[in-house]
Protein backbone atom coordinates (compact mmCIF):
# COMPACT_ATOMS: atom_id res chain seq x y z
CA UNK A 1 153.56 69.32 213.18
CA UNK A 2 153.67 69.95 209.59
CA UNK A 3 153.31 73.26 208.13
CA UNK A 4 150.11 75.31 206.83
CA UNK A 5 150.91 74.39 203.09
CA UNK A 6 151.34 70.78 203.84
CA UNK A 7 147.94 70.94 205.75
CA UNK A 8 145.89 72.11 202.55
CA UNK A 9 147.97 70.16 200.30
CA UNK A 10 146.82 66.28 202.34
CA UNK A 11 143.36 67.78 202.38
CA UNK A 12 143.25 68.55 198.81
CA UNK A 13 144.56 65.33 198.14
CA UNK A 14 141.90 63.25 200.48
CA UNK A 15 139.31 65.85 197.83
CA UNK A 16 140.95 65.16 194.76
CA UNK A 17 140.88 60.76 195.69
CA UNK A 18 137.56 61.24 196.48
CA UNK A 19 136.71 62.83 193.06
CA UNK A 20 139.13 60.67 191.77
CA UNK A 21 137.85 57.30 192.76
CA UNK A 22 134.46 58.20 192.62
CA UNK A 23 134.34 59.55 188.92
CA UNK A 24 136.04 56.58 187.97
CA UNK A 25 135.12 53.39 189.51
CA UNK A 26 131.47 54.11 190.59
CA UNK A 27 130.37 56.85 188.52
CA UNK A 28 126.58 55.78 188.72
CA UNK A 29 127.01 53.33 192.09
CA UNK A 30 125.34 55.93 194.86
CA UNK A 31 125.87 52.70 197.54
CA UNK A 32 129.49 53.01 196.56
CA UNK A 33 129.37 56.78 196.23
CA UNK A 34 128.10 57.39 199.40
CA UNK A 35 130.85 54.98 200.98
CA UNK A 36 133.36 56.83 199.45
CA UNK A 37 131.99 60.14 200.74
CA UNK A 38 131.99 58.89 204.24
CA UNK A 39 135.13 57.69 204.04
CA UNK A 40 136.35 60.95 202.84
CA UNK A 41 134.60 62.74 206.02
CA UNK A 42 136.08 60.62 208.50
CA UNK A 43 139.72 60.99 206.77
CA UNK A 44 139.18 65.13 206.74
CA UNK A 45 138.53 64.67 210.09
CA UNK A 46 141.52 62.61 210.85
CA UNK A 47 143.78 65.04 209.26
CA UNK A 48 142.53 68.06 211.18
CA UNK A 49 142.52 65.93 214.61
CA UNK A 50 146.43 65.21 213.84
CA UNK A 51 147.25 68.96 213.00
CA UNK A 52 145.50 69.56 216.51
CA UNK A 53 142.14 71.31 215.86
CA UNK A 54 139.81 69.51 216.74
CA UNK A 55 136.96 71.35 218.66
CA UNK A 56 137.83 71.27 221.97
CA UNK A 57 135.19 70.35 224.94
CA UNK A 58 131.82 73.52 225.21
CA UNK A 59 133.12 74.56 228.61
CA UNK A 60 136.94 75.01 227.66
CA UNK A 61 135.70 77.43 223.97
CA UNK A 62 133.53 80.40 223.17
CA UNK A 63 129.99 78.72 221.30
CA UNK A 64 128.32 78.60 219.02
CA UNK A 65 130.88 78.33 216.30
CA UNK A 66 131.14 81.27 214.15
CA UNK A 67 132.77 81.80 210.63
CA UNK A 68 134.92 78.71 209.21
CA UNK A 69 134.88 76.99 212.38
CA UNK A 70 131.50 75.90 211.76
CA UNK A 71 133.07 73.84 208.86
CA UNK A 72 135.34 72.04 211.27
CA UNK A 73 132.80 71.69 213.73
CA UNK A 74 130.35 70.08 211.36
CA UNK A 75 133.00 67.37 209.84
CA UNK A 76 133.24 66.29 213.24
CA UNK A 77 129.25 65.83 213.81
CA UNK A 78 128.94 64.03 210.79
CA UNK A 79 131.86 62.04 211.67
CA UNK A 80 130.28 61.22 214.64
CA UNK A 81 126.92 60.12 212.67
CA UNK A 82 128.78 58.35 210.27
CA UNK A 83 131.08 56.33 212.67
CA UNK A 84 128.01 55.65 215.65
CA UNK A 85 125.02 55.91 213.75
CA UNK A 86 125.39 54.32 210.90
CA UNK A 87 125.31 57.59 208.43
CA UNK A 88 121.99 58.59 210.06
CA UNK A 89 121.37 61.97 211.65
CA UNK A 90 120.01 61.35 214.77
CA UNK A 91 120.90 64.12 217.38
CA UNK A 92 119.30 62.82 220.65
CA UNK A 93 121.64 60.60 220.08
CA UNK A 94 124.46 62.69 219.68
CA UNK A 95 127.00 63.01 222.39
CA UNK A 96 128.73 66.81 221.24
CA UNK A 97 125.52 68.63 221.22
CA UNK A 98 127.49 71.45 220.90
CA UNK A 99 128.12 70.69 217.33
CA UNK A 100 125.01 70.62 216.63
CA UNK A 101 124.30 74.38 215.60
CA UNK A 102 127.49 74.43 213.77
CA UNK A 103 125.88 72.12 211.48
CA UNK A 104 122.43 73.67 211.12
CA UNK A 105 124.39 76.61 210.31
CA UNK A 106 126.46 75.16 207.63
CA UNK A 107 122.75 73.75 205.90
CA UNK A 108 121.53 77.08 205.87
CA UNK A 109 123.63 77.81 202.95
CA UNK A 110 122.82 74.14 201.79
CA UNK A 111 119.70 73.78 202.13
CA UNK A 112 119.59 71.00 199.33
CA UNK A 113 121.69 68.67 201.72
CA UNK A 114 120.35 68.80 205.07
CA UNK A 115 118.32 66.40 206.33
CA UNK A 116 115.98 65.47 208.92
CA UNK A 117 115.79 63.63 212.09
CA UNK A 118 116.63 59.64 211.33
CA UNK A 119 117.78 60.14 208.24
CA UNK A 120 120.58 59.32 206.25
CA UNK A 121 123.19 62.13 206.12
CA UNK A 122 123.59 63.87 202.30
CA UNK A 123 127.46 63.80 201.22
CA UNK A 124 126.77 65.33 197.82
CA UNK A 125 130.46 66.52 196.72
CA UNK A 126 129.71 69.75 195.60
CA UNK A 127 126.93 70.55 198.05
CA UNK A 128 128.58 69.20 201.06
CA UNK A 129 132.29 68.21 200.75
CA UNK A 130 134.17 70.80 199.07
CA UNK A 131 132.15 73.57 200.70
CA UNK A 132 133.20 71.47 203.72
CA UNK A 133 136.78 71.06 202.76
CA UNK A 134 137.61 74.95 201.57
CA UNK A 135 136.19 76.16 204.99
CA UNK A 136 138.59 74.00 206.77
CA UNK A 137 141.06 74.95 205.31
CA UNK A 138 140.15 78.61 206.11
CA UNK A 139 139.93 77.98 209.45
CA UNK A 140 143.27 76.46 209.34
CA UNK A 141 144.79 79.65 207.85
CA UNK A 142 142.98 81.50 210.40
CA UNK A 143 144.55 79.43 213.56
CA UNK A 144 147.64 79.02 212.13
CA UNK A 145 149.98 76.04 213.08
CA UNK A 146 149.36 75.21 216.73
């Protein structure tokens, strides 16, 4: 496992590509944009699977999520949506319904980003994945290397 500094350093680095390749090649391509975004999602994801928190099954952890974990718990819906739904929010069709109040209480201080029923998640960088990005890395801080 690698240590707490090496964990925010790849997950700053999967931020700072994003901004990266985004500002440069498609700075006025939202297709591209939002490709890029979900790409950066699933890799954040990734990352925090391989460091070993991911959210474990409702019956084996105390719900809802509370404090950063709601962060980690919502990169994981939206992975989820992104990977089986095509980038649409659809959560009847969403198998972790507990994640689902993790992420309606991460858009409560979004508001700008949520969306509704059937349709297509918001990315926004500022709005969505940095917010998204410094709160897992709190809640890595928090748990400290498993």
């Amino acid at each position: 496992m690698a240590s707490r500094r090496d964990f925010d350093e790849e997950l700053r680095f999967i931020l700072n590509m994003h901004n990266l390749v985004r500002g440069s090649l498609f700075p006025d391509a939202d297709e591209a944009g939002h490709f890029i975004n979900e790409n950066t999602v699933v890799r954040v994801a990734a990352l925090i699977e391989e460091h070993g928190l991911k959210p474990l099954p409702p019956d084996k952890r105390q719900l809802p999520a509370k404090g950063a974990e709601v962060h980690r718990d919502t990169i994981f819906l939206l992975r989820h949506c992104i990977l089986h739904q095509q980038g649409y929010y659809r959560p009847s069709k969403i198998k972790r319904k507990d994640l689902i109040p993790a992420y309606e209480e991460f858009y409560k201080l979004h508001p700008e980003a949520k969306v509704a029923d059937g349709k297509r998640l918001c990315l926004a960088a500022k709005e969505v994945l940095e917010p998204l990005v410094d709160g897992c890395i709190k809640y890595w801080k928090q748990q400290g290397s498993p």
